[in-house]
N, C-alpha and C. Protein backbone atom coordinates (compact mmCIF):
# COMPACT_ATOMS: atom_id res chain seq x y z
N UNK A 1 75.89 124.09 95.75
CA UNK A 1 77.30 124.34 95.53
C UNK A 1 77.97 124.51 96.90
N UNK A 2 79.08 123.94 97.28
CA UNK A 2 79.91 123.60 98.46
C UNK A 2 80.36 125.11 98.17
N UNK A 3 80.59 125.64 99.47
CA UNK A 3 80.94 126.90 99.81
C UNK A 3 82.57 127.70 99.75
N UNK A 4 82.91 127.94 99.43
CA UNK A 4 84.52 128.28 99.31
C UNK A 4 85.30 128.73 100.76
N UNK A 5 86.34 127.97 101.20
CA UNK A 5 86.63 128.42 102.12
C UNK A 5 88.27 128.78 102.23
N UNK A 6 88.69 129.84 103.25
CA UNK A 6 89.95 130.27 102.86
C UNK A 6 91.26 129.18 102.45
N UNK A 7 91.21 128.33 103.01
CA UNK A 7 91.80 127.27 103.14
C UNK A 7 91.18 125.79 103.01
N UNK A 8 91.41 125.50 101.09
CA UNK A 8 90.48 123.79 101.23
C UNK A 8 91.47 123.13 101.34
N UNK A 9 92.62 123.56 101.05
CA UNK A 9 93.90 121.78 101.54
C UNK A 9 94.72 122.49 102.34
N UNK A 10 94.84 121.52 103.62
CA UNK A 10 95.34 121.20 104.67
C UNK A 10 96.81 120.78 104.52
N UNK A 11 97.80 121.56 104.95
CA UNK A 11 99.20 121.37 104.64
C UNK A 11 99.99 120.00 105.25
N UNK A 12 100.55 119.83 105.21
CA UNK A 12 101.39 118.69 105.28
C UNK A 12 101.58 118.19 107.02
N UNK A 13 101.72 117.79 107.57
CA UNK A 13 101.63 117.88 108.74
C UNK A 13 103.24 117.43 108.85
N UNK A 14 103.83 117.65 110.05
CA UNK A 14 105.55 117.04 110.42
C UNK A 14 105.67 115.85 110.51
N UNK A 15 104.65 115.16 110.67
CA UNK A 15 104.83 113.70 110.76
C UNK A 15 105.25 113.30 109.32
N UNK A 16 103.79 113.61 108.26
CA UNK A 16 103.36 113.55 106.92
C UNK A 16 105.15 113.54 106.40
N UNK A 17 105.72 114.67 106.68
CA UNK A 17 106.96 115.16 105.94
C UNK A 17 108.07 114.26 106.27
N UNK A 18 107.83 113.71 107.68
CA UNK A 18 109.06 113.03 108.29
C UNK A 18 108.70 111.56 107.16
N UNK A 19 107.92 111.43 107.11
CA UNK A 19 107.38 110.16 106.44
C UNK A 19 107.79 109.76 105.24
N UNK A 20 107.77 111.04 104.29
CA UNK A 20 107.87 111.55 103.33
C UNK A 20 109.82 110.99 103.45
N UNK A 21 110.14 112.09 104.09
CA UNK A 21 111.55 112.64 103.90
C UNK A 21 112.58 110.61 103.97
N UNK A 22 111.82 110.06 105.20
CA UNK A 22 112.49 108.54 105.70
C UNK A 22 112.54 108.11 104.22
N UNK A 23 111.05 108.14 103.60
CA UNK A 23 110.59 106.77 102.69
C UNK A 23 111.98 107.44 101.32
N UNK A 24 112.16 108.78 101.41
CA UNK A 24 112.95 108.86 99.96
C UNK A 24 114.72 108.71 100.53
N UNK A 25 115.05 108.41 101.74
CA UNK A 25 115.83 108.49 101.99
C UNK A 25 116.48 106.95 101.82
N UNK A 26 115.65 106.09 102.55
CA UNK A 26 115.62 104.80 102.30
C UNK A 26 115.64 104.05 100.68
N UNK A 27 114.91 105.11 99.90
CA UNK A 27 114.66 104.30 98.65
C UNK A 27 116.33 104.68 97.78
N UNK A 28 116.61 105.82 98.01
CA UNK A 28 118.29 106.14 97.89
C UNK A 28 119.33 105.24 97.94
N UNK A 29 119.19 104.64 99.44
CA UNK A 29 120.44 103.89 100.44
C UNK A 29 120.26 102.75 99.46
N UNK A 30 118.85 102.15 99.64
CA UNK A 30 118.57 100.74 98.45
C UNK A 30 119.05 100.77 97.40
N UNK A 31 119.00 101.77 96.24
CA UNK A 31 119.21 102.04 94.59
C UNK A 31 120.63 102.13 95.36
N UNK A 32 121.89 102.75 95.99
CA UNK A 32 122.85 103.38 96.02
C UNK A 32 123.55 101.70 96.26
N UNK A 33 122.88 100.91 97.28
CA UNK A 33 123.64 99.58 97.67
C UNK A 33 123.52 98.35 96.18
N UNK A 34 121.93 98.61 96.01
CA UNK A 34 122.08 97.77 94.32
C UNK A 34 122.86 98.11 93.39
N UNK A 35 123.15 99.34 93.33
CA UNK A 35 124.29 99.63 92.55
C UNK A 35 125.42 99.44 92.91
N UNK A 36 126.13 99.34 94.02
CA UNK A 36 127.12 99.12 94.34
C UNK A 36 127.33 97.77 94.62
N UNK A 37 126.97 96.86 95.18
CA UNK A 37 126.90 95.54 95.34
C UNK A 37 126.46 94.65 94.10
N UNK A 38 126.21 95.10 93.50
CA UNK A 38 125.45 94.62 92.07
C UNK A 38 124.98 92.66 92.81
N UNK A 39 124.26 92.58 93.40
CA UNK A 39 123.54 91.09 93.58
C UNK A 39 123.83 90.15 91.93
N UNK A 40 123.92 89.08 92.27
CA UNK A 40 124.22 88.17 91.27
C UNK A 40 125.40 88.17 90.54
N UNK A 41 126.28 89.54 90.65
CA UNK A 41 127.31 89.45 89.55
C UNK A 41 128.76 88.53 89.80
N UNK A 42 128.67 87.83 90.90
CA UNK A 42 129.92 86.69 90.61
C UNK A 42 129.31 85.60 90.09
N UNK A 43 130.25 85.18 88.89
CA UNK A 43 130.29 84.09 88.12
C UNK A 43 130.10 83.05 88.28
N UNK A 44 129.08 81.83 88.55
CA UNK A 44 129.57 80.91 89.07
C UNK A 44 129.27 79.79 87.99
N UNK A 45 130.56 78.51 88.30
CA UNK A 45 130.39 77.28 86.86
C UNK A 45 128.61 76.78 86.64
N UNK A 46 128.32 76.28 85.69
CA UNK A 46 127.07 75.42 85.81
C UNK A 46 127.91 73.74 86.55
N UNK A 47 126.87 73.04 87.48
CA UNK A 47 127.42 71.90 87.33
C UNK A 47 127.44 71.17 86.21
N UNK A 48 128.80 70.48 86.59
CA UNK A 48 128.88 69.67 85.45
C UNK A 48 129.91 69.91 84.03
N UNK A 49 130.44 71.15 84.56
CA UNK A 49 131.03 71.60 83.30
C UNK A 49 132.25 71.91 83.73
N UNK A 50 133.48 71.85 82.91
CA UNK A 50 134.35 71.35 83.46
C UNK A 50 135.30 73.11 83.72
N UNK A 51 134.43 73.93 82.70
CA UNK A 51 135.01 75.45 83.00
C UNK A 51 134.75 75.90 84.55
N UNK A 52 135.40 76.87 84.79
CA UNK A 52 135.20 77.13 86.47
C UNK A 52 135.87 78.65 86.38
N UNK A 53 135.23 79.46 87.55
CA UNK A 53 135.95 81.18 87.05
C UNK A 53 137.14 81.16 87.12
N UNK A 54 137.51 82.70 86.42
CA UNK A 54 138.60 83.16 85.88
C UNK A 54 139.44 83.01 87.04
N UNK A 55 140.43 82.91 87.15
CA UNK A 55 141.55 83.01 88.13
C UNK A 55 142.05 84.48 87.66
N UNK A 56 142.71 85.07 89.18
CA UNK A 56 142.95 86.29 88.95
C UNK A 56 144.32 86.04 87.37
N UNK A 57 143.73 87.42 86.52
CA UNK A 57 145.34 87.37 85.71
C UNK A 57 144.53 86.89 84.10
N UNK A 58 143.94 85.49 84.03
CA UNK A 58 142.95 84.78 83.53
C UNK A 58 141.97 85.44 82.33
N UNK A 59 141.98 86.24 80.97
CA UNK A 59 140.78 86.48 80.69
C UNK A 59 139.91 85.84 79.65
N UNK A 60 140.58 84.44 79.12
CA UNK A 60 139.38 83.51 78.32
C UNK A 60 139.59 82.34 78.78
N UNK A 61 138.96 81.35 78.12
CA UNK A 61 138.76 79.87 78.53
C UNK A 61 138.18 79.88 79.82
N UNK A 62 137.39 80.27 80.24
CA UNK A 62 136.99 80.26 81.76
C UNK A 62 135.29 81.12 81.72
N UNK A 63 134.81 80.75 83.02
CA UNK A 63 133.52 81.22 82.83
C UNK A 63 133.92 83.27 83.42
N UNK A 64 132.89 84.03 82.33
CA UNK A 64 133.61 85.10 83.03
C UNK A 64 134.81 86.07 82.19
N UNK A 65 135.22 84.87 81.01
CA UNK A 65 136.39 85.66 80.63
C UNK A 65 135.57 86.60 79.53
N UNK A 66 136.40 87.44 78.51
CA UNK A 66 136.16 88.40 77.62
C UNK A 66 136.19 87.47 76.40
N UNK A 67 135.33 87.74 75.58
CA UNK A 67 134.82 87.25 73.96
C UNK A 67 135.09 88.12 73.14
N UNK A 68 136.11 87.57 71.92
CA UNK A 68 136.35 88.24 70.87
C UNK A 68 135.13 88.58 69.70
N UNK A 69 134.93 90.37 69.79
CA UNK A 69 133.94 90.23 68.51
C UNK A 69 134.39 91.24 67.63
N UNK A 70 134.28 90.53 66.19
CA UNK A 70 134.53 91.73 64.99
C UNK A 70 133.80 92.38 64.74
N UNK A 71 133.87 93.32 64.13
CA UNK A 71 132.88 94.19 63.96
C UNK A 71 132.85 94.67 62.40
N UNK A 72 132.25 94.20 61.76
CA UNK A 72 132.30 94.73 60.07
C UNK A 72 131.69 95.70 60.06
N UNK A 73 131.93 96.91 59.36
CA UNK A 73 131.22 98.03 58.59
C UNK A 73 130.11 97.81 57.87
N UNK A 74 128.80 98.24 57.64
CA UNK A 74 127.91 98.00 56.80
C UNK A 74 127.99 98.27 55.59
N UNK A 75 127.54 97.90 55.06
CA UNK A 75 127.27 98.10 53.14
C UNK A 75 127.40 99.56 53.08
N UNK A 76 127.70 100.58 52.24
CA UNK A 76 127.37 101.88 52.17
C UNK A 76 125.85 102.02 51.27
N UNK A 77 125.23 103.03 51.86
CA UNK A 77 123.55 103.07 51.38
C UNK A 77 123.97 103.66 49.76
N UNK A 78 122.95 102.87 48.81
CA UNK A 78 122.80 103.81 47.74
C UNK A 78 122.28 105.07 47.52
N UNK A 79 122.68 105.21 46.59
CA UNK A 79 122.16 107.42 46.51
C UNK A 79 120.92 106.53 45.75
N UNK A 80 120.28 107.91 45.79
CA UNK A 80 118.58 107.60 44.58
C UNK A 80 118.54 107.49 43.61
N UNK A 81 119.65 108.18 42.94
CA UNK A 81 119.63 108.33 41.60
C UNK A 81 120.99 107.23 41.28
N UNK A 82 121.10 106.48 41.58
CA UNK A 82 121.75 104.93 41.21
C UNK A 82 121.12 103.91 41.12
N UNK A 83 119.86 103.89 40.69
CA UNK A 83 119.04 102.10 40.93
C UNK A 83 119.41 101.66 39.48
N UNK A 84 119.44 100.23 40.07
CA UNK A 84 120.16 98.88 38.96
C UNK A 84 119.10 99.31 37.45
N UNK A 85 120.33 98.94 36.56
CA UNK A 85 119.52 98.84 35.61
C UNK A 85 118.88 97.66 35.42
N UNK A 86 117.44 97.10 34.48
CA UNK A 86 116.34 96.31 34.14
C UNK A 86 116.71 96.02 33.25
């Protein structure tokens, strides 16, 4: 049996922490710029097609614009004690 000693883990050293502290600081700036820059989000036509983005002002017929959707209500659920009669 390995012997017990006052101290088995060895604390962090200043480097260890500086290391530490860069890598979460950096991973921040990254998530904070992907979020803000959002990569990919301008619109662009496919070739070949004769739509092309929105012009400022612009919000359908164009690539980019807003889509009309309805929205129906669902069926209302039956109670239990209502099943069809046989």
């Amino acid at each position: 049996m390995k012997p017990r000693h006052a101290n088995d883990y060895r604390p962090t050293s200043r480097r260890q922490r500086l290391v530490i502290v860069a890598i979460t600081v950096a991973t921040v700036v990254a998530l904070w710029m992907l979020l803000l820059l959002r990569p990919g989000f301008h619109a662009r036509p496919i070739p070949g097609t004769p739509l092309a983005p929105c012009p400022p002002g612009q919000t359908s017929g164009c690539v980019g614009g807003k889509a009309d959707v309805l929205l129906i209500p669902a069926a209302p659920a039956s109670s239990p004690g209502s099943e069809p009669a046989r």
